[in-house]
Protein backbone atom coordinates (compact mmCIF):
# COMPACT_ATOMS: atom_id res chain seq x y z
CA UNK A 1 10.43 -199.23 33.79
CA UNK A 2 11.13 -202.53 31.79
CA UNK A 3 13.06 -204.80 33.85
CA UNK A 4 17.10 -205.53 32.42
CA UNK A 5 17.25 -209.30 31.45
CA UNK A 6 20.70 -210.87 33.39
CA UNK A 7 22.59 -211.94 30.06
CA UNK A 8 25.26 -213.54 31.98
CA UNK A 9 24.98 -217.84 31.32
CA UNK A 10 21.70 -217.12 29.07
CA UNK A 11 21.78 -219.93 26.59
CA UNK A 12 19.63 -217.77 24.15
CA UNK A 13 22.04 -215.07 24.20
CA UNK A 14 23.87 -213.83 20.95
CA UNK A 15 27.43 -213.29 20.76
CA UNK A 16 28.86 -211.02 18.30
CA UNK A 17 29.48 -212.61 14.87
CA UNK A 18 31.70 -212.72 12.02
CA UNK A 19 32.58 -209.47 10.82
CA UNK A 20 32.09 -208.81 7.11
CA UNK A 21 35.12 -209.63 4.86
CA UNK A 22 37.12 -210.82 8.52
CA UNK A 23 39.75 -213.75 7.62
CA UNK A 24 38.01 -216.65 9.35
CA UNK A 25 40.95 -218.99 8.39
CA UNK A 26 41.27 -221.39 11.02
CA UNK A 27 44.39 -220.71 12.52
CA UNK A 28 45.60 -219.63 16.15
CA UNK A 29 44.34 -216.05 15.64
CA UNK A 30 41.29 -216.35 14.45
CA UNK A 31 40.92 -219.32 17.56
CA UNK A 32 41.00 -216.93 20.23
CA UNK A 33 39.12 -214.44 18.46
CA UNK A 34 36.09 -217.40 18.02
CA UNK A 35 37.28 -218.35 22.04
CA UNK A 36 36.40 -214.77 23.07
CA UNK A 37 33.25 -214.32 21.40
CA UNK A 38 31.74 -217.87 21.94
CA UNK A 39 33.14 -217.40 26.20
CA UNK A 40 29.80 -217.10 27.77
CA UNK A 41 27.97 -220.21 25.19
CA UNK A 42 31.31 -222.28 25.98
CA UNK A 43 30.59 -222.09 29.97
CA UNK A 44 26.78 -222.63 29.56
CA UNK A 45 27.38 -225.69 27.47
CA UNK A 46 30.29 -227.10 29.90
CA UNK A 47 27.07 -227.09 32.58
CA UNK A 48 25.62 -230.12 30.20
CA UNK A 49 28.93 -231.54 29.77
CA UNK A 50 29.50 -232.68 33.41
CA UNK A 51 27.16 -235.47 33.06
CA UNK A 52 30.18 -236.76 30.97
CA UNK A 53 33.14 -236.66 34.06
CA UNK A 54 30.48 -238.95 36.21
CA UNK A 55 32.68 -242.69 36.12
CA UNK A 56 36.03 -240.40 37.16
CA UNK A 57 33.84 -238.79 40.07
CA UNK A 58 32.17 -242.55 41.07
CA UNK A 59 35.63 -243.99 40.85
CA UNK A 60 37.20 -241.29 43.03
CA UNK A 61 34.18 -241.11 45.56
CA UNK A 62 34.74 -245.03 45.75
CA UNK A 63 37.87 -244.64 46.57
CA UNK A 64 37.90 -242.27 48.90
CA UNK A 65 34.60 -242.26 50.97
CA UNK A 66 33.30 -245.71 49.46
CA UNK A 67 33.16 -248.83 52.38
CA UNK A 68 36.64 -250.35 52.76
CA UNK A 69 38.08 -253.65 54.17
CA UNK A 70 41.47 -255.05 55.27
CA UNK A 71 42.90 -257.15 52.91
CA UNK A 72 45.35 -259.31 54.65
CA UNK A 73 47.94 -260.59 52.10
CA UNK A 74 50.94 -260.02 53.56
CA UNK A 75 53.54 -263.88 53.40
CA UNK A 76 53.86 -263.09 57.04
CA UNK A 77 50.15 -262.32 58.29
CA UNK A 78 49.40 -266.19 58.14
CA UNK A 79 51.88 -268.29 59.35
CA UNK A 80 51.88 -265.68 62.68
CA UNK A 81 47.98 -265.55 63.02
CA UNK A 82 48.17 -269.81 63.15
CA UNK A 83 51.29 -269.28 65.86
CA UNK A 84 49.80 -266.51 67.87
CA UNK A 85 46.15 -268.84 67.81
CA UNK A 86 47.83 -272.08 69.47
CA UNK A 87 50.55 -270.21 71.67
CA UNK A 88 49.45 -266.51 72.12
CA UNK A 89 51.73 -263.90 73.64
CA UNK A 90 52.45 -260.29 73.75
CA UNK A 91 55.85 -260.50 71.39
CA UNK A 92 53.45 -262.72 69.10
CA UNK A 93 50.37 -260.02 69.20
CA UNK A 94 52.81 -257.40 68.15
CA UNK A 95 54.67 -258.82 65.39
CA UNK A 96 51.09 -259.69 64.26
CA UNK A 97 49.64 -256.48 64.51
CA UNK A 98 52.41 -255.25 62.89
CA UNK A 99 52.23 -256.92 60.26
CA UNK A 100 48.62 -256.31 59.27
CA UNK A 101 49.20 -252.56 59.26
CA UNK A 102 51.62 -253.60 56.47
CA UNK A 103 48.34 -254.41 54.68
CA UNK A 104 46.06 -252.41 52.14
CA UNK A 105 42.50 -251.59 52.68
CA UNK A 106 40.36 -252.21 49.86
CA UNK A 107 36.78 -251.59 48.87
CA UNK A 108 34.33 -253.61 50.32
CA UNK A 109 32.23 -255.32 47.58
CA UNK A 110 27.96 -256.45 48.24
CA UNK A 111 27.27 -253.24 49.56
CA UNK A 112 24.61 -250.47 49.30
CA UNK A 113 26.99 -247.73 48.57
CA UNK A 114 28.55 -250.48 45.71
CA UNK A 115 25.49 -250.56 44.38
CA UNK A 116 24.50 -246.82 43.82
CA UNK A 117 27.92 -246.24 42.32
CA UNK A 118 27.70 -249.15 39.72
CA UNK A 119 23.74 -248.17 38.74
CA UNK A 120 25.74 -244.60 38.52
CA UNK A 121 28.27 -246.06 35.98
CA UNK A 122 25.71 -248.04 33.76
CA UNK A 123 23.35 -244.77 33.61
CA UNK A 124 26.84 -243.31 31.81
CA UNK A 125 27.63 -246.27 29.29
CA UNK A 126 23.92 -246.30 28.60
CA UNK A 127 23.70 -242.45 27.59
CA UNK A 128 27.45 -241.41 27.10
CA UNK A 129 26.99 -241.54 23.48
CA UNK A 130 23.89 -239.12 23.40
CA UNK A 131 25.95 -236.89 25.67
CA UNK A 132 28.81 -236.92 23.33
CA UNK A 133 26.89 -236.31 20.22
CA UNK A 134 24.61 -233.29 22.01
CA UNK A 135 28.27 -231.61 22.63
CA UNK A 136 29.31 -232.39 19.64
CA UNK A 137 27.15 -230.93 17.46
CA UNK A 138 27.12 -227.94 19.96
CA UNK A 139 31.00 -227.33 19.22
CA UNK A 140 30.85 -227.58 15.72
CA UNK A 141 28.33 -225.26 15.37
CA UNK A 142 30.09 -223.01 17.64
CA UNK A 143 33.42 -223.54 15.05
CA UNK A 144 31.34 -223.24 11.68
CA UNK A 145 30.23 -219.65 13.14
CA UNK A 146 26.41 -221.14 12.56
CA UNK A 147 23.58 -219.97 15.10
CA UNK A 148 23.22 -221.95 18.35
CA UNK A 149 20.35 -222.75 20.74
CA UNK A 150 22.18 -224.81 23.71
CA UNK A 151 19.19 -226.71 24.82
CA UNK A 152 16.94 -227.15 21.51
CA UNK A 153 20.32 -227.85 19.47
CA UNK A 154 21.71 -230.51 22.13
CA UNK A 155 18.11 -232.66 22.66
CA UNK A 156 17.87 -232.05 18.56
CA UNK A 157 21.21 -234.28 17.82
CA UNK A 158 20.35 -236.55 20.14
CA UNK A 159 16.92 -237.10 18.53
CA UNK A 160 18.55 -237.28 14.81
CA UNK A 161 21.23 -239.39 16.07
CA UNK A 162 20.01 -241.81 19.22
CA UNK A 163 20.59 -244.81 17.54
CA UNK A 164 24.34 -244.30 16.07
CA UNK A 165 24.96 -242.57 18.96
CA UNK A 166 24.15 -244.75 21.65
CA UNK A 167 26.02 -247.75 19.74
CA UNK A 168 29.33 -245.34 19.77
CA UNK A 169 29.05 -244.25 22.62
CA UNK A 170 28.86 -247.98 23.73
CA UNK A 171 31.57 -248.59 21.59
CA UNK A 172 33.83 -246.19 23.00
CA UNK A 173 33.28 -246.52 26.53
CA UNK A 174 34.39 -250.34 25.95
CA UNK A 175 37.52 -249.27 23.68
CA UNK A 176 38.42 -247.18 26.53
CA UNK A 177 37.65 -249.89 29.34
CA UNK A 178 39.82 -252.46 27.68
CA UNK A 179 42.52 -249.90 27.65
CA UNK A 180 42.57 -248.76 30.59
CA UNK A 181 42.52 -251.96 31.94
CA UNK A 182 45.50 -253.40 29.46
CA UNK A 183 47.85 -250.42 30.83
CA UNK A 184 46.46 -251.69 34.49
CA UNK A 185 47.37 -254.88 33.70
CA UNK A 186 50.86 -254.31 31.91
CA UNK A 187 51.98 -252.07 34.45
CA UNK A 188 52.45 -254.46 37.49
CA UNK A 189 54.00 -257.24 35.55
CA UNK A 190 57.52 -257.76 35.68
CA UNK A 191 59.66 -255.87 33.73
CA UNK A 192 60.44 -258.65 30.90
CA UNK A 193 61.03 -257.39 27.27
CA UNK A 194 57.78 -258.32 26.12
CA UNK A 195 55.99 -257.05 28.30
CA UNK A 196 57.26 -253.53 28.01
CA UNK A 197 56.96 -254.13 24.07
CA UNK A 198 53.23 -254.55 25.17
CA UNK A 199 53.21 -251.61 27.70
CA UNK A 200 54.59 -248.83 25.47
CA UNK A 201 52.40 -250.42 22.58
CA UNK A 202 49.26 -249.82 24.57
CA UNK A 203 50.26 -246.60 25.31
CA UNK A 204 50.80 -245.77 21.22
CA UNK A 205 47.62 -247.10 21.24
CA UNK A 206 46.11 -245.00 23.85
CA UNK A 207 47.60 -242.00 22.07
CA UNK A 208 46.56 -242.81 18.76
CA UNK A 209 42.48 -243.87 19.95
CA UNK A 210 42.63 -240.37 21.89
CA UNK A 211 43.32 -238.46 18.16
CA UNK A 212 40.75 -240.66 16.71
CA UNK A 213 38.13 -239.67 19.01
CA UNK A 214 38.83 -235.98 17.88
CA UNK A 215 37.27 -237.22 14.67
CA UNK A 216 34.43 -239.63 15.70
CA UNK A 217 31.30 -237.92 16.82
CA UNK A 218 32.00 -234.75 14.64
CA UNK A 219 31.53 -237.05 11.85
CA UNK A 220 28.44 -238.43 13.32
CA UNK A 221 27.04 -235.30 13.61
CA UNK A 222 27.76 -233.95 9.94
CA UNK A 223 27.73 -236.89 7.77
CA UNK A 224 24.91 -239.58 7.33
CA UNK A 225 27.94 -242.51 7.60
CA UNK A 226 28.49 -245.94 8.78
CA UNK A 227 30.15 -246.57 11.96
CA UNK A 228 33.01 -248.61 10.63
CA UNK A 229 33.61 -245.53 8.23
CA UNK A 230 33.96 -243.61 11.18
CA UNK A 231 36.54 -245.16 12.69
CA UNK A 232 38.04 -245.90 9.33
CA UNK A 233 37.70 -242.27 8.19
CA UNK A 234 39.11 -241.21 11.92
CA UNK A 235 42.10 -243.22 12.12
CA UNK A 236 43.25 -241.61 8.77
CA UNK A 237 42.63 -237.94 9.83
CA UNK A 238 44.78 -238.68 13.02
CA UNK A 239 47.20 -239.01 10.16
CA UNK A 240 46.58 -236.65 7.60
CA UNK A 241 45.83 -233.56 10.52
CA UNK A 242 48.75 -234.92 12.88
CA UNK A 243 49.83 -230.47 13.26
CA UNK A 244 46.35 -230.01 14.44
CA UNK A 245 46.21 -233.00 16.57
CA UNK A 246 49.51 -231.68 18.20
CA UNK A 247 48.24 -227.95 18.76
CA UNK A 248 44.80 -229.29 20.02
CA UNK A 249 46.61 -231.74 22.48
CA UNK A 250 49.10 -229.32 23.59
CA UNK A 251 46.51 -226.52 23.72
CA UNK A 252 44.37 -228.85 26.38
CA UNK A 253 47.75 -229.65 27.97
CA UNK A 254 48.45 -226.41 28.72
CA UNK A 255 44.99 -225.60 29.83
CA UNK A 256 45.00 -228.28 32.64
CA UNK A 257 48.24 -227.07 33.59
CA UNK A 258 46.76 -223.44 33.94
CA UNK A 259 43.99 -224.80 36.12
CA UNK A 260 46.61 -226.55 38.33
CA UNK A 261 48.80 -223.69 38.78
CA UNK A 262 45.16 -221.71 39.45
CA UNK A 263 45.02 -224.09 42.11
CA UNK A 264 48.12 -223.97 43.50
CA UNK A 265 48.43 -220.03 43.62
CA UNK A 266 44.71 -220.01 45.42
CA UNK A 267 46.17 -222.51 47.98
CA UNK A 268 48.79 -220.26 48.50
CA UNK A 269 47.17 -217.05 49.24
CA UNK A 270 44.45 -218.54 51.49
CA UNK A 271 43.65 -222.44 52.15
CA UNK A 272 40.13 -221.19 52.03
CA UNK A 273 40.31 -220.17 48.14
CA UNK A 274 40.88 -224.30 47.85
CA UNK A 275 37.02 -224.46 47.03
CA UNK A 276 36.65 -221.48 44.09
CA UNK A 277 40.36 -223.66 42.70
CA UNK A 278 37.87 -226.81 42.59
CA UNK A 279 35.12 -225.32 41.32
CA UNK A 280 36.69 -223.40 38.19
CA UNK A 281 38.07 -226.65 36.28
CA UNK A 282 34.36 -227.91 36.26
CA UNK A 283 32.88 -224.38 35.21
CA UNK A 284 34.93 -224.25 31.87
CA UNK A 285 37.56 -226.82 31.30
CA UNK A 286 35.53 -229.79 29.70
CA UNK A 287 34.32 -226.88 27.02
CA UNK A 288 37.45 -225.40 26.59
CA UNK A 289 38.93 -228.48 25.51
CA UNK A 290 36.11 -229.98 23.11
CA UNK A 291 36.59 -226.35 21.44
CA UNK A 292 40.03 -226.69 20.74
CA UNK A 293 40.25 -229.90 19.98
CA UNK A 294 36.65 -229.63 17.44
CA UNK A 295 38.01 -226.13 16.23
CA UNK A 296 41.31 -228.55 15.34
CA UNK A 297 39.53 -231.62 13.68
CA UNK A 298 36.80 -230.15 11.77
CA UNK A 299 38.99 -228.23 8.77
CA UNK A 300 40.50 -231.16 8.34
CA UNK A 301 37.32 -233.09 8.08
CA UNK A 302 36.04 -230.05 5.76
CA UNK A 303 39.08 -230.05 3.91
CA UNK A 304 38.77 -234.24 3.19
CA UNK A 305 34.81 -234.54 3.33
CA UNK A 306 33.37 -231.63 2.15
CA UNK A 307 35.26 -229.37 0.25
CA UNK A 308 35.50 -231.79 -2.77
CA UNK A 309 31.79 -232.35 -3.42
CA UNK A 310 30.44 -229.64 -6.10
CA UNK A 311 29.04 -226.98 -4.48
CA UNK A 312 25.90 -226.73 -6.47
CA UNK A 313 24.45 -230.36 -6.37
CA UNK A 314 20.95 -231.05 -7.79
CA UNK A 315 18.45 -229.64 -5.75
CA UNK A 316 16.20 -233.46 -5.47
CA UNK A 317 19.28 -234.79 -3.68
CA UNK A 318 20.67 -234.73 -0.44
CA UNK A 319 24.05 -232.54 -0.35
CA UNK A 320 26.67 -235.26 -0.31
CA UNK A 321 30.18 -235.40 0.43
CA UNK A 322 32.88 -238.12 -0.14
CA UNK A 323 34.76 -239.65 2.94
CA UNK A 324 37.84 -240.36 3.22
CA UNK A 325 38.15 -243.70 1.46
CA UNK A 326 35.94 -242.37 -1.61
CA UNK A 327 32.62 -243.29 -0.50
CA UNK A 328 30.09 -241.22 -0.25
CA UNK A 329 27.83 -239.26 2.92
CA UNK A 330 25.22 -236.90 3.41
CA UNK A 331 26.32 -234.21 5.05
CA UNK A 332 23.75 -233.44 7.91
């Protein structure tokens, strides 16, 4: 007797298509029905998407298990260490000990465990961009309804696309740096006027980047473009698809928020169920998102990019499309 094949997580296993004469306008309908059939290829391709979560992980293992020091800033600390050194006494020992439980701990720096975690973060910058575009092209494939081979379609954009890729990817992982440390920054600082002008700027700012990046590696992956276009082209779809920005960020809200509330009703039926809570977010969530927010971005893209050029070009040249500021890009 032939032995069954397990289907379940197969990356060579075919989902059912488009049925003949089915509306496949992209709307919220026809979303769910593409969410349904493409469920098993979405959780299979969030496996190669956790490479992407490693900084948050590093930072958060850092924090939490990484070496840690007193830092003794406290006004007080001083001025009663040099009084308890020249006359020492019980009342002085406990106001001083007192005191430096006031203190943080911080991480220690020059350390073993420093160093792992930092080689860990420079692996990512170094390779986030071939990550991104390998999921990219994934998703849009998945949202186009075209055939997809998880493995031999990932390694494939990465091939066609290492060196764009790895300077976006570079790109972005600074853009995102520098932001995340400006809205550090901004938020201790007194509360003046400027500098909550410059707060709730970088936070527009942080808003407005996120949108763009809807836009930035699915153009990467279709068109044969410049990088400055990119952003160019990006920064005016955040504007001309603002609905579909909206649904796709509210969709991915509302998704986290499901996975907390999974969390929380696990913790409450058993403390042991916390584990199967963790574990679910990192089975499906990082997919679920790039779907909705691809499935959002790339009519618009179509719509700008694609849909304009003749469909019956000359067969000697490449099949071209014009970008948003009338250029012109072969589509890939």
């Amino acid at each position: 007797m032939k032995k069954k094949k397990l289907t379940l997580l197969d990356p060579l296993r075919d989902g059912p298509g488009v049925q003949k004469g089915e509306d496949t306008t992209p709307n919220l309908k026809f979303f769910f029905k593409q969410w349904k059939r493409k469920f098993w290829k979405l959780i299979s391709i969030n496996l190669l998407m956790l490479v992407q979560i490693l900084p948050f992980v590093v930072i958060f293992l850092l924090q939490m298990a990484g070496p840690k020091e007193p830092s003794m800033d406290h006004p007080l600390y001083a001025p009663l260490m040099g009084a308890h050194f020249i006359h020492p006494s019980t009342e002085g020992a406990t106001l001083l000990s007192g005191v430096a439980s006031l203190n943080l701990t911080l991480p220690t720096a020059n350390t073993p465990v420093n160093y792992v975690f930092f080689g860990l973060l420079l692996f990512h910058v170094i390779t986030y961009g071939w990550q991104k575009v390998g999921s990219t092209y994934l998703m849009r494939n998945l949202v186009r309804g075209d055939g997809v081979f998880i493995f031999s379609d990932f390694f494939y954009a990465i091939k066609r696309n290492w060196k764009q890729g790895f300077v976006l990817g570079l790109l972005d992982c600074i853009f995102c740096g520098v932001l995340y440390l400006d809205i550090q920054y901004f938020a201790v600082l007194p509360p003046t006027a400027f500098n909550n002008f410059m707060y709730f700027a970088i936070i527009a700012l942080i808003i407005i980047y996120a949108a763009m990046r809807f836009y930035t590696y699915l153009m990467l992956v279709t068109f044969n473009i410049k990088i400055s276009k990119i952003f160019k082209n990006a920064l005016i779809f955040t504007v001309l698809g603002i609905k579909r920005n909206l649904m796709a960020a509210l969709g991915i809200f509302l998704l986290a928020a499901a996975m907390v509330a999974l969390a929380i009703g696990f913790m409450q039926i058993s403390t042991s169920l916390l584990g199967v809570a963790i574990i679910i977010p990192f089975l499906c969530f990082l997919a679920f998102a790039a779907f909705m927010y691809t499935y959002a971005a790339y009519p618009v893209i179509k719509r700008y990019m694609i849909d304009p050029v003749p469909s019956k070009a000359p067969a000697a040249t490449p099949t071209a499309s014009h970008d948003a500021d009338g250029d012109t890009a072969d589509e890939a």
